[in-house]
PDB file of N, CA and C in Angstrom:
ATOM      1  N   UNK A   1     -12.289 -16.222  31.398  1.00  0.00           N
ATOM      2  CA  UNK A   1     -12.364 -16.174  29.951  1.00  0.00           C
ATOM      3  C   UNK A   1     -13.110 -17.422  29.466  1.00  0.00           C
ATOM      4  N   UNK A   2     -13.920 -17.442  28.592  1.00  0.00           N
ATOM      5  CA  UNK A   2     -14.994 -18.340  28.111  1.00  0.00           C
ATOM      6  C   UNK A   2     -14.126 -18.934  27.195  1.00  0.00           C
ATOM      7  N   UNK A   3     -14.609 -20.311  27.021  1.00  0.00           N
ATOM      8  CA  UNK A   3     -14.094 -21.377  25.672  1.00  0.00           C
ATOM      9  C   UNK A   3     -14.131 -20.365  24.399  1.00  0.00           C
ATOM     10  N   UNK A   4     -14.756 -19.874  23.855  1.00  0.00           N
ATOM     11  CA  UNK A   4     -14.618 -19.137  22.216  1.00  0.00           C
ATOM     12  C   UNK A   4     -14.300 -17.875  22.372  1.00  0.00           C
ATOM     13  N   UNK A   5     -13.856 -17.334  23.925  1.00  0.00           N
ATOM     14  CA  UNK A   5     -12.666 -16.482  23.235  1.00  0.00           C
ATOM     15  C   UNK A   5     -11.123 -17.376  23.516  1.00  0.00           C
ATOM     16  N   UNK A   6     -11.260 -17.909  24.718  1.00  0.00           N
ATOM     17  CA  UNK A   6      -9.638 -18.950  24.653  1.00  0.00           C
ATOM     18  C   UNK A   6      -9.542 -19.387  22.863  1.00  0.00           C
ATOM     19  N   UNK A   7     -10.642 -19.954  22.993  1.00  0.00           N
ATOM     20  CA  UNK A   7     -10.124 -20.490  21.157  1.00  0.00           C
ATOM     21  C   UNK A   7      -9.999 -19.825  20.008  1.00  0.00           C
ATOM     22  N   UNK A   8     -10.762 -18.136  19.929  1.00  0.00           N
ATOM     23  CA  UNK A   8      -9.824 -16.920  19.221  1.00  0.00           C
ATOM     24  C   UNK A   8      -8.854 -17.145  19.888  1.00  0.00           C
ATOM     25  N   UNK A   9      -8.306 -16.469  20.579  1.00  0.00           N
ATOM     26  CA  UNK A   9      -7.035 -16.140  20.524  1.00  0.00           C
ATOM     27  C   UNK A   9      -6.070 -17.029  20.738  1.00  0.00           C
ATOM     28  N   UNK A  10      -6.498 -18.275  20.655  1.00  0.00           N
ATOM     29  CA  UNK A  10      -5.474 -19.341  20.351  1.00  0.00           C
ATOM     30  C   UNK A  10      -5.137 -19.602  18.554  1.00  0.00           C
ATOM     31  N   UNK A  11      -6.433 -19.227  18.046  1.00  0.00           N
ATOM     32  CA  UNK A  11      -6.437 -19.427  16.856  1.00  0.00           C
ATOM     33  C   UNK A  11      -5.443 -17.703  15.755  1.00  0.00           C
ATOM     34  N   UNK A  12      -5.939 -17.203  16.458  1.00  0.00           N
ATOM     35  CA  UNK A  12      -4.897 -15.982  16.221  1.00  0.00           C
ATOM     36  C   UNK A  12      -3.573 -15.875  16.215  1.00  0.00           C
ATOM     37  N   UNK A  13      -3.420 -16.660  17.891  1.00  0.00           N
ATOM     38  CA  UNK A  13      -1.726 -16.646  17.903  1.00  0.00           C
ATOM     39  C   UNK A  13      -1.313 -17.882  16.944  1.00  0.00           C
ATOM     40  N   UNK A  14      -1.865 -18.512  16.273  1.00  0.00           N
ATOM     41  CA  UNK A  14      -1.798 -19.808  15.404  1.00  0.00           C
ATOM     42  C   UNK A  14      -1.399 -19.124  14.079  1.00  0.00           C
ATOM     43  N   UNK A  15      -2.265 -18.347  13.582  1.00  0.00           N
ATOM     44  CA  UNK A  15      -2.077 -17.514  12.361  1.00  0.00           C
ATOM     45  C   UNK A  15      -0.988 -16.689  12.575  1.00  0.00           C
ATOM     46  N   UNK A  16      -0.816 -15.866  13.343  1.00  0.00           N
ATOM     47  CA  UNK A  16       0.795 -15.302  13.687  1.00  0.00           C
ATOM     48  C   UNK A  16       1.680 -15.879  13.634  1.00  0.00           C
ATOM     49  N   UNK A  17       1.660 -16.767  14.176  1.00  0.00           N
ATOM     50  CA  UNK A  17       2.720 -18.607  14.302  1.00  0.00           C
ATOM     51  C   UNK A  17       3.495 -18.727  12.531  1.00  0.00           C
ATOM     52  N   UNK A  18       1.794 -19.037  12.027  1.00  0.00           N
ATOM     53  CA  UNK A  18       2.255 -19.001  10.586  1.00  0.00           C
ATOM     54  C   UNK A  18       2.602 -18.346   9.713  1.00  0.00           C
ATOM     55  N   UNK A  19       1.948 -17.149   9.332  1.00  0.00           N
ATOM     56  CA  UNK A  19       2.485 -16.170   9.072  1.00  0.00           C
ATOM     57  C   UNK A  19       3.866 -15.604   9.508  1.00  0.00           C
ATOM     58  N   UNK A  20       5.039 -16.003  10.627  1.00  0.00           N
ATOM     59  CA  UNK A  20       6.123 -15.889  10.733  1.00  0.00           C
ATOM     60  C   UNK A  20       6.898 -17.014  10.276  1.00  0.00           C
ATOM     61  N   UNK A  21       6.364 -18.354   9.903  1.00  0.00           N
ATOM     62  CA  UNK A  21       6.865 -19.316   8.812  1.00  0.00           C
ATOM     63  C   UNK A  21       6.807 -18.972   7.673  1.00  0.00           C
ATOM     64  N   UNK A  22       6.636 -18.088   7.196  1.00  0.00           N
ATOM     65  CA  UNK A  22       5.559 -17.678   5.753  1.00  0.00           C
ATOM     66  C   UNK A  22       4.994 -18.604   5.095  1.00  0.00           C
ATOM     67  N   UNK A  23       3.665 -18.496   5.937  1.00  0.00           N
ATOM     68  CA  UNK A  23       2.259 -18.612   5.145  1.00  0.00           C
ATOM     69  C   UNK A  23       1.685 -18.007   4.880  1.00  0.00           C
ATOM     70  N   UNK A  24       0.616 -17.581   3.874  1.00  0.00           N
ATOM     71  CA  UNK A  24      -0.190 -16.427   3.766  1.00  0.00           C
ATOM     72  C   UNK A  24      -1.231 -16.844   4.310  1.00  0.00           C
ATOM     73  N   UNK A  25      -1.610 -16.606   5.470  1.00  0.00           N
ATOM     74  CA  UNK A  25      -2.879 -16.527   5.863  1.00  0.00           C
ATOM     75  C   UNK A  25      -4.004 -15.566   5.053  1.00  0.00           C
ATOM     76  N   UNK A  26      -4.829 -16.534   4.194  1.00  0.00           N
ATOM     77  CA  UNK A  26      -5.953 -16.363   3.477  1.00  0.00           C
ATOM     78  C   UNK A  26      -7.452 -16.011   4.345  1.00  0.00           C
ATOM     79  N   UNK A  27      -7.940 -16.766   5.295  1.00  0.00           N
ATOM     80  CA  UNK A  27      -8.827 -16.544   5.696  1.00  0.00           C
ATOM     81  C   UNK A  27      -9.133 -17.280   7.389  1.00  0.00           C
ATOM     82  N   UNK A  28      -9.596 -17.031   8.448  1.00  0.00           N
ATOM     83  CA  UNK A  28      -9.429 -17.932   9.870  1.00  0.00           C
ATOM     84  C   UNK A  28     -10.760 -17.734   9.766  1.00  0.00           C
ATOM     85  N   UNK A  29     -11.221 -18.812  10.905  1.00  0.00           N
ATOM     86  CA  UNK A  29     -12.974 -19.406  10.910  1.00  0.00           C
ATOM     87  C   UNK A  29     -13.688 -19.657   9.568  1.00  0.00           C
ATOM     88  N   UNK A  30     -12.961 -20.248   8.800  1.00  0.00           N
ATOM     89  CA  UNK A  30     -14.087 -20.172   7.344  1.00  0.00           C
ATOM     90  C   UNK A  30     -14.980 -21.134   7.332  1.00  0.00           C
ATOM     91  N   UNK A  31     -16.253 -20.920   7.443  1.00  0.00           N
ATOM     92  CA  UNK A  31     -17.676 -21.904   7.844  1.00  0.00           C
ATOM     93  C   UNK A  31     -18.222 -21.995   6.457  1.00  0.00           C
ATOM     94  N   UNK A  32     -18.683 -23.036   6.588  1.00  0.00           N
ATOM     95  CA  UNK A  32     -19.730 -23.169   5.108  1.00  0.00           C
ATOM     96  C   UNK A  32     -20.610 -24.143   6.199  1.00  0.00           C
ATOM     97  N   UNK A  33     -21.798 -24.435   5.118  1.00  0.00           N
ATOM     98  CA  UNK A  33     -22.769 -25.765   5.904  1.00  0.00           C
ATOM     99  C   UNK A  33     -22.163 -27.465   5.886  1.00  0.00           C
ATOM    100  N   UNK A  34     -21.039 -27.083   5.639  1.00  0.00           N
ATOM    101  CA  UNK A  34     -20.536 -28.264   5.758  1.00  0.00           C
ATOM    102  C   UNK A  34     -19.177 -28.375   7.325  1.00  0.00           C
ATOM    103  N   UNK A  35     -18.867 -27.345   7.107  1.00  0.00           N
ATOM    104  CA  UNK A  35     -18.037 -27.339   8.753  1.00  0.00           C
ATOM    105  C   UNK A  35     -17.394 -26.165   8.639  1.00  0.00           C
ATOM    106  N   UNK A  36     -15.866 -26.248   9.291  1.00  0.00           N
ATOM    107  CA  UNK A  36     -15.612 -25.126   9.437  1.00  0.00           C
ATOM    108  C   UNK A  36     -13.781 -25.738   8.971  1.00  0.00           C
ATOM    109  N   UNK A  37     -12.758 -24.270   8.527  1.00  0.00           N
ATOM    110  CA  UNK A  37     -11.672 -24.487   8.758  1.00  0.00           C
ATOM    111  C   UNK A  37     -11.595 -23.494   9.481  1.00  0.00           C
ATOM    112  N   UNK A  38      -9.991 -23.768  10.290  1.00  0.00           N
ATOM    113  CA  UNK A  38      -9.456 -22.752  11.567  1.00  0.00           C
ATOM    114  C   UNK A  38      -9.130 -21.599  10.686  1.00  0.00           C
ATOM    115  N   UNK A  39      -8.189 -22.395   9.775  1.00  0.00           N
ATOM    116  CA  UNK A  39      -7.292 -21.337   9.095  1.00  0.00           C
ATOM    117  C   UNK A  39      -7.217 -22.107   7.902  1.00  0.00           C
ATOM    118  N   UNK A  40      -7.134 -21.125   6.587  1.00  0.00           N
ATOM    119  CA  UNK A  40      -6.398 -21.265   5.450  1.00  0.00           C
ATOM    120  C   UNK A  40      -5.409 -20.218   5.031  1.00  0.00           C
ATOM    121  N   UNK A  41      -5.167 -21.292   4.684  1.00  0.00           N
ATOM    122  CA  UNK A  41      -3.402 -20.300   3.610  1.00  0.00           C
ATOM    123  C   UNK A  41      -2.778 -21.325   2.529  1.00  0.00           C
ATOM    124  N   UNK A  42      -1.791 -20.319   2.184  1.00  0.00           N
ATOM    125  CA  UNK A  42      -1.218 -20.727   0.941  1.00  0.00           C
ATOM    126  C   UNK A  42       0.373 -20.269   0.700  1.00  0.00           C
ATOM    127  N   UNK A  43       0.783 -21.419   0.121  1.00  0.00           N
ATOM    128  CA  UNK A  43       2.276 -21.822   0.833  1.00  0.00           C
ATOM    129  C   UNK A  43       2.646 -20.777  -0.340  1.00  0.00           C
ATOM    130  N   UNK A  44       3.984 -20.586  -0.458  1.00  0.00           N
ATOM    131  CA  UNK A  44       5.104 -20.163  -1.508  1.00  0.00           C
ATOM    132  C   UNK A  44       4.381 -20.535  -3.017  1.00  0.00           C
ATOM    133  N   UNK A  45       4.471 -21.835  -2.823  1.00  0.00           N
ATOM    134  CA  UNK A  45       4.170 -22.405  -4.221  1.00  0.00           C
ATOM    135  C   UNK A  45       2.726 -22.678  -4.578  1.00  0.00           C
ATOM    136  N   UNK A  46       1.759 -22.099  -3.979  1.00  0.00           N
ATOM    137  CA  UNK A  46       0.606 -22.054  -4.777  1.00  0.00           C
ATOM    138  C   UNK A  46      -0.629 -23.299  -3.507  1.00  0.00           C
ATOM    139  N   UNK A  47       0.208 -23.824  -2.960  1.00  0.00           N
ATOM    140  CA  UNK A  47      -0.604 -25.110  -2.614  1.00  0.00           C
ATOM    141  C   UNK A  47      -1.532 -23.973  -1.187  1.00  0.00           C
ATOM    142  N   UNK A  48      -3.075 -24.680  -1.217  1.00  0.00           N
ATOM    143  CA  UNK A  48      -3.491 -24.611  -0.615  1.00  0.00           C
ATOM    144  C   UNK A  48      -4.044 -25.360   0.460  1.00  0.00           C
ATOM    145  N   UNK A  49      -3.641 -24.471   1.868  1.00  0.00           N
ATOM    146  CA  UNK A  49      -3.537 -25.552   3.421  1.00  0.00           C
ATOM    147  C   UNK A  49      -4.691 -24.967   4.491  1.00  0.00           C
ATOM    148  N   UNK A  50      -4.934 -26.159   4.611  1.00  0.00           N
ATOM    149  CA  UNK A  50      -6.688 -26.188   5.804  1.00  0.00           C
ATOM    150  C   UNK A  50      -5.822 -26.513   6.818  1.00  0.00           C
ATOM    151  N   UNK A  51      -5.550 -25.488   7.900  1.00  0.00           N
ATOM    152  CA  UNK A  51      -5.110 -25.817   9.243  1.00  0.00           C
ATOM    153  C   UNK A  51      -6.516 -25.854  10.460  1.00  0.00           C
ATOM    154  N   UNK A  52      -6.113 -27.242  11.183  1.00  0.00           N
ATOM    155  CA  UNK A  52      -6.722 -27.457  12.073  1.00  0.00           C
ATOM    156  C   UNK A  52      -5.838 -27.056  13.677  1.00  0.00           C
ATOM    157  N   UNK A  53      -6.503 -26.235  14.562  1.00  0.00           N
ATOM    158  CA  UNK A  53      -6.147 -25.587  15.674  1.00  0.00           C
ATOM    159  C   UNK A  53      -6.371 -26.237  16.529  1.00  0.00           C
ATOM    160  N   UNK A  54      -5.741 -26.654  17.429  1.00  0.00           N
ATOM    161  CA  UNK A  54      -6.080 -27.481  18.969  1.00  0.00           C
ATOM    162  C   UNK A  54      -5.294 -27.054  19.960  1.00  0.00           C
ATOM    163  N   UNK A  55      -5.920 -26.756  21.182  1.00  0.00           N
ATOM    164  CA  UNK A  55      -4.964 -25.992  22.077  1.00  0.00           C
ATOM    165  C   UNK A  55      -5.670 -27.018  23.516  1.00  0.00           C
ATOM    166  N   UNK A  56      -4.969 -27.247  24.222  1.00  0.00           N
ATOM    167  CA  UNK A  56      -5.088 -27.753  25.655  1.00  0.00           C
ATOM    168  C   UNK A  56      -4.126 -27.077  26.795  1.00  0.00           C
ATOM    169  N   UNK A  57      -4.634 -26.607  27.733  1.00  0.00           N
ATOM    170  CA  UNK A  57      -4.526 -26.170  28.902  1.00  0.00           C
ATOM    171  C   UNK A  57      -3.077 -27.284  29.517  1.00  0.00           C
ATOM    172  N   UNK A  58      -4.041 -28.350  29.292  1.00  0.00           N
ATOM    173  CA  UNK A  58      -2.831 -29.816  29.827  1.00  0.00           C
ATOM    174  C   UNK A  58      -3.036 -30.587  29.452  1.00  0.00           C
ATOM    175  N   UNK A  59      -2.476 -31.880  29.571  1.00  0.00           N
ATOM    176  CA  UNK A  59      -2.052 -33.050  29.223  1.00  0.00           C
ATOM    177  C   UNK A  59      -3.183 -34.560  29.490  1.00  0.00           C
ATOM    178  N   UNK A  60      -3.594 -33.421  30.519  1.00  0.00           N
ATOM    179  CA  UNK A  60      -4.929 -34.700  31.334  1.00  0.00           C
ATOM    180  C   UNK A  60      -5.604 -35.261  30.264  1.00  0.00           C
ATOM    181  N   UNK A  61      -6.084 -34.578  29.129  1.00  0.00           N
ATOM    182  CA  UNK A  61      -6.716 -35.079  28.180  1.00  0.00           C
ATOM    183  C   UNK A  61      -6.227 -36.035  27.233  1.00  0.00           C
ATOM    184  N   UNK A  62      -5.190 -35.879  27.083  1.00  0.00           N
ATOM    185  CA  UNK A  62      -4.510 -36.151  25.903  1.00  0.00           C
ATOM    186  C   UNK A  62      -3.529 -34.947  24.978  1.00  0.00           C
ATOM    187  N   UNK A  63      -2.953 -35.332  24.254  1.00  0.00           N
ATOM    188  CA  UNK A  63      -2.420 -34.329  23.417  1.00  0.00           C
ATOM    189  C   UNK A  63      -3.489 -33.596  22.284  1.00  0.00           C
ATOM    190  N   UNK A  64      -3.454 -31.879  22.733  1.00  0.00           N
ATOM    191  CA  UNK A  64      -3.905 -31.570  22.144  1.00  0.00           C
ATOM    192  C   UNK A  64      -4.226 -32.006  19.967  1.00  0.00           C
ATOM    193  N   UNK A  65      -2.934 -32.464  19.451  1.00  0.00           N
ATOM    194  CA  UNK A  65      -3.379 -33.120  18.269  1.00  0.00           C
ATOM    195  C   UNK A  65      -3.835 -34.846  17.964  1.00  0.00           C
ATOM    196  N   UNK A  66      -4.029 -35.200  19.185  1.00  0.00           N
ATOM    197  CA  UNK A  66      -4.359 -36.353  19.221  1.00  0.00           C
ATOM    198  C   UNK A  66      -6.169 -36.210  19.029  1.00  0.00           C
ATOM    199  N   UNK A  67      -6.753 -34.872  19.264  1.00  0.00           N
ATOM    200  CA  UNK A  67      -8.368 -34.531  19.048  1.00  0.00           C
ATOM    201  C   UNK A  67      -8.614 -34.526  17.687  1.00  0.00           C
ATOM    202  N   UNK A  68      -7.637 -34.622  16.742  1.00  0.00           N
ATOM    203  CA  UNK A  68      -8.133 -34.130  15.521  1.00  0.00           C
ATOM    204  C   UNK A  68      -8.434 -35.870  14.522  1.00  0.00           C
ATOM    205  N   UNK A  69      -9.254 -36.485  15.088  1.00  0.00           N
ATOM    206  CA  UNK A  69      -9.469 -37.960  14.707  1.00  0.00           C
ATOM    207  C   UNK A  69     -10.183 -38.371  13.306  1.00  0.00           C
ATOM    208  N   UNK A  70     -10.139 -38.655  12.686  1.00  0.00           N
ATOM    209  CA  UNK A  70     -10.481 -39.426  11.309  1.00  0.00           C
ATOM    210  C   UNK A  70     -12.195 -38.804  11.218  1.00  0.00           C
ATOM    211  N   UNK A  71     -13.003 -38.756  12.077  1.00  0.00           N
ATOM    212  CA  UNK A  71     -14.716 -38.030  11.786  1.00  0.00           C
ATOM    213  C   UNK A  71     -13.938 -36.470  11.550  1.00  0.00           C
ATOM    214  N   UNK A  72     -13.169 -36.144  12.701  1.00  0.00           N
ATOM    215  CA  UNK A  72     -12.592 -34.687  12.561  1.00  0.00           C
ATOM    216  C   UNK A  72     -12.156 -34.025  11.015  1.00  0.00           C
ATOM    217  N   UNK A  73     -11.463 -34.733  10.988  1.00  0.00           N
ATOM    218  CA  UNK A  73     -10.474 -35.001   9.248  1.00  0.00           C
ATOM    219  C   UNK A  73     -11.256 -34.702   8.451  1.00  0.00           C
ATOM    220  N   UNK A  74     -12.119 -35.648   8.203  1.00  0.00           N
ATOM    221  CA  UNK A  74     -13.306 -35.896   7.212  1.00  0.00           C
ATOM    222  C   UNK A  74     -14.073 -34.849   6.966  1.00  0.00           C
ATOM    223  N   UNK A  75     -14.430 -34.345   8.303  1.00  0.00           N
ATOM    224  CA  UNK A  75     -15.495 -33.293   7.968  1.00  0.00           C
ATOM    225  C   UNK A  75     -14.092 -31.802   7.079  1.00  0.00           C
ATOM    226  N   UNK A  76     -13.342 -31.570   7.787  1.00  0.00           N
ATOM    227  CA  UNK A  76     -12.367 -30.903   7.292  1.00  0.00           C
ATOM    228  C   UNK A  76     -11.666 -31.228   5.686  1.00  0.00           C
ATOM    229  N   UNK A  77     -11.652 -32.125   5.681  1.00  0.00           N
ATOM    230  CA  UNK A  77     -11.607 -32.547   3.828  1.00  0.00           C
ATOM    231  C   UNK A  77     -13.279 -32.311   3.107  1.00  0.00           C
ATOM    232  N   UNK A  78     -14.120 -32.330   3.454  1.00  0.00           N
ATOM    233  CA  UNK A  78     -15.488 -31.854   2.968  1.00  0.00           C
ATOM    234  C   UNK A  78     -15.647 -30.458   2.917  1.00  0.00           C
ATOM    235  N   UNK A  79     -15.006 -29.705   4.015  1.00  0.00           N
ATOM    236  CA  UNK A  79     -14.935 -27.984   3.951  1.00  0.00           C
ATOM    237  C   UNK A  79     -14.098 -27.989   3.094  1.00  0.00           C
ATOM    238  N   UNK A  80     -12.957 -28.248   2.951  1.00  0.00           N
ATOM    239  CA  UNK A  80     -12.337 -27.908   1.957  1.00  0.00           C
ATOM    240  C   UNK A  80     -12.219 -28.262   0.846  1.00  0.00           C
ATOM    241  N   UNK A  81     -13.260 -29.100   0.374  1.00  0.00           N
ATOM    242  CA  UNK A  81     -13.554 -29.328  -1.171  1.00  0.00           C
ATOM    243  C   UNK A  81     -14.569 -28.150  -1.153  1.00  0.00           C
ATOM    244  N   UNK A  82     -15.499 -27.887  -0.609  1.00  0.00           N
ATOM    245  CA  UNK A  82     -16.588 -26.540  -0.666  1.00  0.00           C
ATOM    246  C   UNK A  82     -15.958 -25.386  -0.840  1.00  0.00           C
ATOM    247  N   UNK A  83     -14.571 -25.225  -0.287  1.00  0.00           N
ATOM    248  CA  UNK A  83     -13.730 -23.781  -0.665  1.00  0.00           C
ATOM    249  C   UNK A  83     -13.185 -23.958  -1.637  1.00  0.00           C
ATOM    250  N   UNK A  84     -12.869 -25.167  -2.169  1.00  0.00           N
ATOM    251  CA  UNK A  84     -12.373 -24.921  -3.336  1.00  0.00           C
ATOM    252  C   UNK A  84     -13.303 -24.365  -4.564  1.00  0.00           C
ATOM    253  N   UNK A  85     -14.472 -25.106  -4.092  1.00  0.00           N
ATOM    254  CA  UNK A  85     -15.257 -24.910  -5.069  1.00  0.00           C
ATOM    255  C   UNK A  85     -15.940 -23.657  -5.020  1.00  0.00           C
ATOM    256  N   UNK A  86     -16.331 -23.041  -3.883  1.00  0.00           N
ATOM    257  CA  UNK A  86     -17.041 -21.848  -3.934  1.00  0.00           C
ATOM    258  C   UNK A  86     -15.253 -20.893  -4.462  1.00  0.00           C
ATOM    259  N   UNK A  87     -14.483 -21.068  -4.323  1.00  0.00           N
ATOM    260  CA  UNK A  87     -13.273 -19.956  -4.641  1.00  0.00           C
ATOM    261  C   UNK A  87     -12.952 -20.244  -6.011  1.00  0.00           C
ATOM    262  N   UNK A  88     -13.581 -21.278  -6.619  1.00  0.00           N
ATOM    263  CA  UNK A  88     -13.661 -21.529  -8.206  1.00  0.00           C
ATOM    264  C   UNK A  88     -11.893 -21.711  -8.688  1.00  0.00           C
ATOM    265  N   UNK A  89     -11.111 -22.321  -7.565  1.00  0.00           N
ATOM    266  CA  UNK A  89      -9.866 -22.782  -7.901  1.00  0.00           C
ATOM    267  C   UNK A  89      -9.907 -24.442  -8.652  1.00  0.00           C
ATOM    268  N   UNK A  90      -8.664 -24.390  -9.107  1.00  0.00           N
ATOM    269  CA  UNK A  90      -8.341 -25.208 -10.385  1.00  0.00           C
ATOM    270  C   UNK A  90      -8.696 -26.593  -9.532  1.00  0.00           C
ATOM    271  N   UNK A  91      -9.193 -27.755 -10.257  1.00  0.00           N
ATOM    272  CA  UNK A  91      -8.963 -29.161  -9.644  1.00  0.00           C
ATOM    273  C   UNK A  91      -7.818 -29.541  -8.845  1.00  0.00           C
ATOM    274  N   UNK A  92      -6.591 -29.148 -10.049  1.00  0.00           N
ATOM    275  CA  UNK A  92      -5.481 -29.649  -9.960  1.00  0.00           C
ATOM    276  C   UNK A  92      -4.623 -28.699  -9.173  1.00  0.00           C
ATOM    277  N   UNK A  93      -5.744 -27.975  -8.390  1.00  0.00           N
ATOM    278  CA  UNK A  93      -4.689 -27.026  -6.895  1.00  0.00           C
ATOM    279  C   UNK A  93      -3.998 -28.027  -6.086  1.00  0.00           C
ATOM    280  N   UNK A  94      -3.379 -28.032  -5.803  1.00  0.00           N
ATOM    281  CA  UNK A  94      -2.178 -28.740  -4.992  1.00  0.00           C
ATOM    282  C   UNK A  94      -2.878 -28.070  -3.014  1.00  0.00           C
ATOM    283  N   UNK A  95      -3.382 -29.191  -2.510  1.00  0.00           N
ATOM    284  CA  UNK A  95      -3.747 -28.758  -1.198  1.00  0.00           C
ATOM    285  C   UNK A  95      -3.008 -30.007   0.078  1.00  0.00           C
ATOM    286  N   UNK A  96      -2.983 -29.158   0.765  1.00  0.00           N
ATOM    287  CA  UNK A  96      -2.570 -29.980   2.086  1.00  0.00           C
ATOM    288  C   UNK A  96      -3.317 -29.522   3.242  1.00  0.00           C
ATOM    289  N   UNK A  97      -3.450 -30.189   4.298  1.00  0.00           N
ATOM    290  CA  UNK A  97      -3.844 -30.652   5.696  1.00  0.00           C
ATOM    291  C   UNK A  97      -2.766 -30.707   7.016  1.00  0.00           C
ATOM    292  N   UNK A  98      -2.766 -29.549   7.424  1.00  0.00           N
ATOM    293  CA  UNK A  98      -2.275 -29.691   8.607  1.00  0.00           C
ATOM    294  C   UNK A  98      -2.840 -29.300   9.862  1.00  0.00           C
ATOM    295  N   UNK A  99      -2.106 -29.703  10.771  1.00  0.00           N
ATOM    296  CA  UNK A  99      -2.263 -29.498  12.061  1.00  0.00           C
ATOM    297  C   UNK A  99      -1.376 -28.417  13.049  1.00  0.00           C
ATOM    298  N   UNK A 100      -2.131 -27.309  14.100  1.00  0.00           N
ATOM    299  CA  UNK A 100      -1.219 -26.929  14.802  1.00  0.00           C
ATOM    300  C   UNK A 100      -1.826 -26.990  16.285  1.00  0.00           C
ATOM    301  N   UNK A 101      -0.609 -27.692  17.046  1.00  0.00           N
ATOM    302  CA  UNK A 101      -1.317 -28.056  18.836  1.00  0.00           C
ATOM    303  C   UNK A 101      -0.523 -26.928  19.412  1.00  0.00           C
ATOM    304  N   UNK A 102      -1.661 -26.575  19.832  1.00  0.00           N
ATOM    305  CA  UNK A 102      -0.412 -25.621  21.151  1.00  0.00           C
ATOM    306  C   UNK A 102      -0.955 -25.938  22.323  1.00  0.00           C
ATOM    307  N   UNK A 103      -0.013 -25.563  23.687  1.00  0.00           N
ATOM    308  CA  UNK A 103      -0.513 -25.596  25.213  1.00  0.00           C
ATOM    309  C   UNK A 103      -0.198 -24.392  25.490  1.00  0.00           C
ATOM    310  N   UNK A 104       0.218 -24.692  26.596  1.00  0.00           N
ATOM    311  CA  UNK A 104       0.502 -22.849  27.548  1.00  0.00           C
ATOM    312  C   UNK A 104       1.554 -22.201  26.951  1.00  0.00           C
ATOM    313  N   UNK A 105       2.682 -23.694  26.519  1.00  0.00           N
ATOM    314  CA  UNK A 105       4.223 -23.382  26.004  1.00  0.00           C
ATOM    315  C   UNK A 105       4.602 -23.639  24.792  1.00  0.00           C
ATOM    316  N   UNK A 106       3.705 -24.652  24.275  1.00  0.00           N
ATOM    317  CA  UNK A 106       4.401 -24.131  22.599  1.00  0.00           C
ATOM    318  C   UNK A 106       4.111 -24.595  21.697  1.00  0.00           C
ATOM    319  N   UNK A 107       3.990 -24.539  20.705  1.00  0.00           N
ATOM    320  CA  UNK A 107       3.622 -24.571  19.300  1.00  0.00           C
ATOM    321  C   UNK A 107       4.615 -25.421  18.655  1.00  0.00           C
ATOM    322  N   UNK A 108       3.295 -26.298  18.023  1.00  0.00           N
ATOM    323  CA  UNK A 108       3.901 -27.428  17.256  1.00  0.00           C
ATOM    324  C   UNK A 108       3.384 -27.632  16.444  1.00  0.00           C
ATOM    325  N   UNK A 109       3.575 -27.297  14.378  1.00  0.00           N
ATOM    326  CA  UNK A 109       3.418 -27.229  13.452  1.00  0.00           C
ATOM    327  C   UNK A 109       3.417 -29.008  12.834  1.00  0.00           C
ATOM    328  N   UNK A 110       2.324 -29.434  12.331  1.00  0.00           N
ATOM    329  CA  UNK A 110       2.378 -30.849  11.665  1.00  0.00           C
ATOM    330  C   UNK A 110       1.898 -30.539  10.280  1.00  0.00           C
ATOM    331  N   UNK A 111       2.923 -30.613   9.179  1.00  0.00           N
ATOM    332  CA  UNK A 111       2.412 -30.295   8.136  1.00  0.00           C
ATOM    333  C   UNK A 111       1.573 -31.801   7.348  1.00  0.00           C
ATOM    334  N   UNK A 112       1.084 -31.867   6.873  1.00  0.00           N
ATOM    335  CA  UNK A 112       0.275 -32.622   5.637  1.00  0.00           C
ATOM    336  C   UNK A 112       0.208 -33.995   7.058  1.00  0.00           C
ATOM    337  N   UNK A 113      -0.204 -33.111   7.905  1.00  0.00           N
ATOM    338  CA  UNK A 113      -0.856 -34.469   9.227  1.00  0.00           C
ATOM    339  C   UNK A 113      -1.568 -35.111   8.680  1.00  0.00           C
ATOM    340  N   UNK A 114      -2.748 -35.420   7.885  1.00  0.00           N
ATOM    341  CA  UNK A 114      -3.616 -35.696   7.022  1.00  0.00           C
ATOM    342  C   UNK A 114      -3.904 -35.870   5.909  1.00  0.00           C
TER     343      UNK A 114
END
């Protein structure tokens, strides 16, 4: 299995993940020319969340959310000022930044990592 399908269907079982927390998963892979988010959604109360996906095989590397580093971030706070703006939502939308790492075994939700 090639890297970009491991990372669908990591990113899938991510959105399932959430969606059984209830999130509404709004949209997965959303690209603009500025980057990309994994996933968006939107909590109970209106706030809108740019999840970043990281999955590692193992440990050799590091922890899978230890990849998501401050250039990472950045570009991900720049996509998501572009969705806000191309989705013509309010300034004063209430948004958050999280993170979800998974490995072989399990899923670990970091809300407002960022």
């Amino acid at each position: 299995m090639n890297e970009r399908s491991v990372g669908s269907l990591t990113e899938e079982r991510a959105a399932k993940y959430l969606t059984e927390q209830g999130l509404t998963v709004l949209e997965t892979n959303y690209r603009c020319r500025l980057g990309e988010a994994d996933i968006v959604g939107r909590e109970a109360d209106g706030t809108v969340v740019f999840v970043e996906v990281k999955f590692r095989r193992s440990s050799s590397y590091g922890l899978p959310e230890e990849a998501v580093n401050t250039t990472k971030q950045n570009k991900i706070r720049r996509t998501a000022l572009y969705y806000l703006t191309e989705h013509r939502l309010s300034p004063e939308t209430a948004v958050r930044f999280d993170v979800v790492a998974m490995d072989s075994t399990e899923i670990r939700w970091y809300r407002d990592a960022f």
